[in-house]
N, C-alpha and C. Protein backbone atom coordinates (compact mmCIF):
# COMPACT_ATOMS: atom_id res chain seq x y z
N UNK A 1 76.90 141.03 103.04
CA UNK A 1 78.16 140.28 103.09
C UNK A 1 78.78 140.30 101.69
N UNK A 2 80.35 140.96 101.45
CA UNK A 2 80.53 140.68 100.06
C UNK A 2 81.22 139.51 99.57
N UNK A 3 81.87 139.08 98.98
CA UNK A 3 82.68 137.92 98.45
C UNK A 3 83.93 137.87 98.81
N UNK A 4 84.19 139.15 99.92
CA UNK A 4 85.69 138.70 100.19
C UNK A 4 85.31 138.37 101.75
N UNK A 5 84.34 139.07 102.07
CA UNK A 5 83.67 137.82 103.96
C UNK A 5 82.87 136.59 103.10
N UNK A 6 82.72 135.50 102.72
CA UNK A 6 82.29 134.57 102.34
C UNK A 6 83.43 133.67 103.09
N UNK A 7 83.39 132.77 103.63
CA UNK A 7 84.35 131.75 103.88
C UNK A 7 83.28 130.31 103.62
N UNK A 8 84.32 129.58 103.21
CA UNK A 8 83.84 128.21 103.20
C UNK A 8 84.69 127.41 104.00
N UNK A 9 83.84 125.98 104.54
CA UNK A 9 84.47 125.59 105.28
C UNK A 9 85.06 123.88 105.05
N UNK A 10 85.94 123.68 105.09
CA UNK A 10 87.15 122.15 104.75
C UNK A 10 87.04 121.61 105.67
N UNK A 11 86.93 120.41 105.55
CA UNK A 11 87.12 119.10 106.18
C UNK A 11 88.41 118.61 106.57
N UNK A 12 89.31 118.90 107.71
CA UNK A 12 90.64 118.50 107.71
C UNK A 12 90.71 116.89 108.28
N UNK A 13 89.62 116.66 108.63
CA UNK A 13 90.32 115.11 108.99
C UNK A 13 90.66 115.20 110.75
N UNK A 14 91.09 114.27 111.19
CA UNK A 14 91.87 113.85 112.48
C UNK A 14 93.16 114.80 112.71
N UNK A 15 93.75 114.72 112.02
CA UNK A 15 94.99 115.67 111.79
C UNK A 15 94.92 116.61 111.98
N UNK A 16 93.91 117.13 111.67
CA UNK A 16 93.91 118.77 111.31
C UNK A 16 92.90 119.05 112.12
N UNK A 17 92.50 118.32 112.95
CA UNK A 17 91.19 118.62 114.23
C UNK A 17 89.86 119.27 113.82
N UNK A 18 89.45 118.43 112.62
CA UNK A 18 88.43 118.93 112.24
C UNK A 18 87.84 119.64 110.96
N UNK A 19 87.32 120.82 111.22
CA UNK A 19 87.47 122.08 110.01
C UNK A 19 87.88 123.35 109.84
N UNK A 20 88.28 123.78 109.08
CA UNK A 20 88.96 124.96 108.72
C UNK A 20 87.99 125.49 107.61
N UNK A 21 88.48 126.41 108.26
CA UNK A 21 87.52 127.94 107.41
C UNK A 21 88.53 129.26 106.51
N UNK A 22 87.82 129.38 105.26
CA UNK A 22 89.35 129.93 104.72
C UNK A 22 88.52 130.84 103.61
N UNK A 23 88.48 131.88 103.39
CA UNK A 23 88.14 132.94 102.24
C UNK A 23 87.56 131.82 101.20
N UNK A 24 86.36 132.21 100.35
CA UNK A 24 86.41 131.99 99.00
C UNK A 24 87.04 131.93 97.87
N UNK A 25 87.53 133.39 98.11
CA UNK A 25 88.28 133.53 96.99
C UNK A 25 90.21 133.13 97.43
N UNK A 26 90.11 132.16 98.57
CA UNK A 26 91.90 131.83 98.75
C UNK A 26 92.19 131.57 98.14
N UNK A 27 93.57 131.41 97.55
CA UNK A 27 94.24 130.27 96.26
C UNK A 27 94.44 129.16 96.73
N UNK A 28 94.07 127.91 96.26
CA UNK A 28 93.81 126.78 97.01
C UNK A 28 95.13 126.55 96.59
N UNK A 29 95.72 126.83 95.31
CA UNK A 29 96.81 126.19 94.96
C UNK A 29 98.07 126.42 96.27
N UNK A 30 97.77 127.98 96.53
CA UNK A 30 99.24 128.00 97.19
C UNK A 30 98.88 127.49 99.44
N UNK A 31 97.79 127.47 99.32
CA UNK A 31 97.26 126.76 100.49
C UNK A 31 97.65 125.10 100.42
N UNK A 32 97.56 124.62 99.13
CA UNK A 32 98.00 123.21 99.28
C UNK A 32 99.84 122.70 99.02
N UNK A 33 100.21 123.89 98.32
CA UNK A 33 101.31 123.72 98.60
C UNK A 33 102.32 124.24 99.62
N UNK A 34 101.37 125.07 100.55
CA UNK A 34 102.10 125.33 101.45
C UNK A 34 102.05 124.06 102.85
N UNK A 35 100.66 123.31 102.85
CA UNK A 35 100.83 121.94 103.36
C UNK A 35 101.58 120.92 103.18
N UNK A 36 101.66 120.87 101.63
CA UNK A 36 102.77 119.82 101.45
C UNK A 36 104.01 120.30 101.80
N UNK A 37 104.47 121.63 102.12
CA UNK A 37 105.91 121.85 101.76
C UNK A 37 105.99 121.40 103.89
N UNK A 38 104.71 121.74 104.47
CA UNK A 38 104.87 121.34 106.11
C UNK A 38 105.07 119.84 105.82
N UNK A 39 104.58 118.85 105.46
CA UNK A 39 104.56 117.65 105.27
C UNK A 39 106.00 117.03 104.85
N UNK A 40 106.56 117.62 104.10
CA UNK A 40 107.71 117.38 103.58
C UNK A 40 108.96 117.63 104.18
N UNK A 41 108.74 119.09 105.48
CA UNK A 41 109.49 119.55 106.17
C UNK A 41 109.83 118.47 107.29
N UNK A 42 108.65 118.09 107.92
CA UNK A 42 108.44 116.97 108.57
C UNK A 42 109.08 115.56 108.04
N UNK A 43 108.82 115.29 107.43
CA UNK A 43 109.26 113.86 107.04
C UNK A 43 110.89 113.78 106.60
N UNK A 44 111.61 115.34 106.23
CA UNK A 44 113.19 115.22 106.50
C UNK A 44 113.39 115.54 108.11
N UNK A 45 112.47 116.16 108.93
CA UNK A 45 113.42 115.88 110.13
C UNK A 45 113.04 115.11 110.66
N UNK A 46 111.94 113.72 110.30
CA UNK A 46 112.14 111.86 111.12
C UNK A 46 113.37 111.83 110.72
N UNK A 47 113.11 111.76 109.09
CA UNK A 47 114.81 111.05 108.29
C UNK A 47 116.23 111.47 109.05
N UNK A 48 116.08 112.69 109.64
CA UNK A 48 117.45 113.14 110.46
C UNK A 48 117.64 112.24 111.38
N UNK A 49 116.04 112.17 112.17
CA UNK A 49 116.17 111.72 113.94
C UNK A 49 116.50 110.68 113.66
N UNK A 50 115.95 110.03 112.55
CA UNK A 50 116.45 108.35 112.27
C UNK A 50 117.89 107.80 112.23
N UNK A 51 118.00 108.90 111.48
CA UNK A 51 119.60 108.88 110.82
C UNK A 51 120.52 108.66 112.47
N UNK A 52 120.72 110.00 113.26
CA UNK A 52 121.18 110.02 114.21
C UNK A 52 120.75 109.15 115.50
N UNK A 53 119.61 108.49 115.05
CA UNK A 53 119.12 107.03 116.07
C UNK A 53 120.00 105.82 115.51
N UNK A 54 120.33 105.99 114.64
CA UNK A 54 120.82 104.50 113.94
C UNK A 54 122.53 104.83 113.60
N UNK A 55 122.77 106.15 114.16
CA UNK A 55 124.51 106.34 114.31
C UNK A 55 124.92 106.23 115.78
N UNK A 56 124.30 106.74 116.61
CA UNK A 56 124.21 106.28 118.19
C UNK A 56 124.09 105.07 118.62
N UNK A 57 123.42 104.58 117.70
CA UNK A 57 123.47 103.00 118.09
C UNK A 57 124.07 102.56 117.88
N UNK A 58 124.72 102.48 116.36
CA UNK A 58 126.01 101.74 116.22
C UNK A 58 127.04 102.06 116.69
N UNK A 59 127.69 103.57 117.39
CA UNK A 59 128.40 103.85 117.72
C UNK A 59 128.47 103.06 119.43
N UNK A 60 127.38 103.22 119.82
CA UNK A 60 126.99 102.47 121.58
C UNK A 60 127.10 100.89 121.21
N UNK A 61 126.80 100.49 120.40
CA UNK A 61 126.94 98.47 119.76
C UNK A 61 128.65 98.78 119.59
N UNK A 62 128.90 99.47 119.26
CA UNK A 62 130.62 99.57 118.99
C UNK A 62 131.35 99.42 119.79
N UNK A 63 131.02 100.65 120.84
CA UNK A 63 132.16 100.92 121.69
C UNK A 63 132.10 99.87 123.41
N UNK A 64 130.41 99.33 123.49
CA UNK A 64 130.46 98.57 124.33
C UNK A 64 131.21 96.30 123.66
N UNK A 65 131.16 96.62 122.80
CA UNK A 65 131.67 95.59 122.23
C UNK A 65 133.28 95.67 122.58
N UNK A 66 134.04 96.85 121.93
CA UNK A 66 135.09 96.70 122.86
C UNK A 66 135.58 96.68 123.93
N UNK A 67 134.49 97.33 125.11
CA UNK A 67 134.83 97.63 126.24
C UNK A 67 134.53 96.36 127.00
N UNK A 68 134.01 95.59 126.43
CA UNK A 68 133.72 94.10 127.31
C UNK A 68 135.02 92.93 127.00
């Protein structure tokens, strides 16, 4: 077996269903920033859904306010 079949194996947690298995020699750096950049991707599109949950609403609190 040489050092580029070596894998070790990570602990992902609940989230991540478990463990992951990934080369030795991976770059952890760009493996962790490619998680955060998913993490980050995620958390602007709640901020959207939010956004457009809380313009629908006021727009529906609006327009049934006048219509009564």
């Amino acid at each position: 077996m040489t050092n580029e079949d070596k894998k070790i194996s990570i602990e992902t947690g609940d989230a991540g269903k478990g463990t992951s298995d990934i080369a030795e020699e991976a770059n952890t750096e760009e493996l962790e920033e490619r998680a955060l950049s998913v993490f980050s991707s995620e958390r602007n599109e709640d901020l959207t859904a939010l956004t457009f949950c809380l313009i629908t609403t006021f727009f529906v609190l609006l327009f049934t306010k006048w219509l009564v």
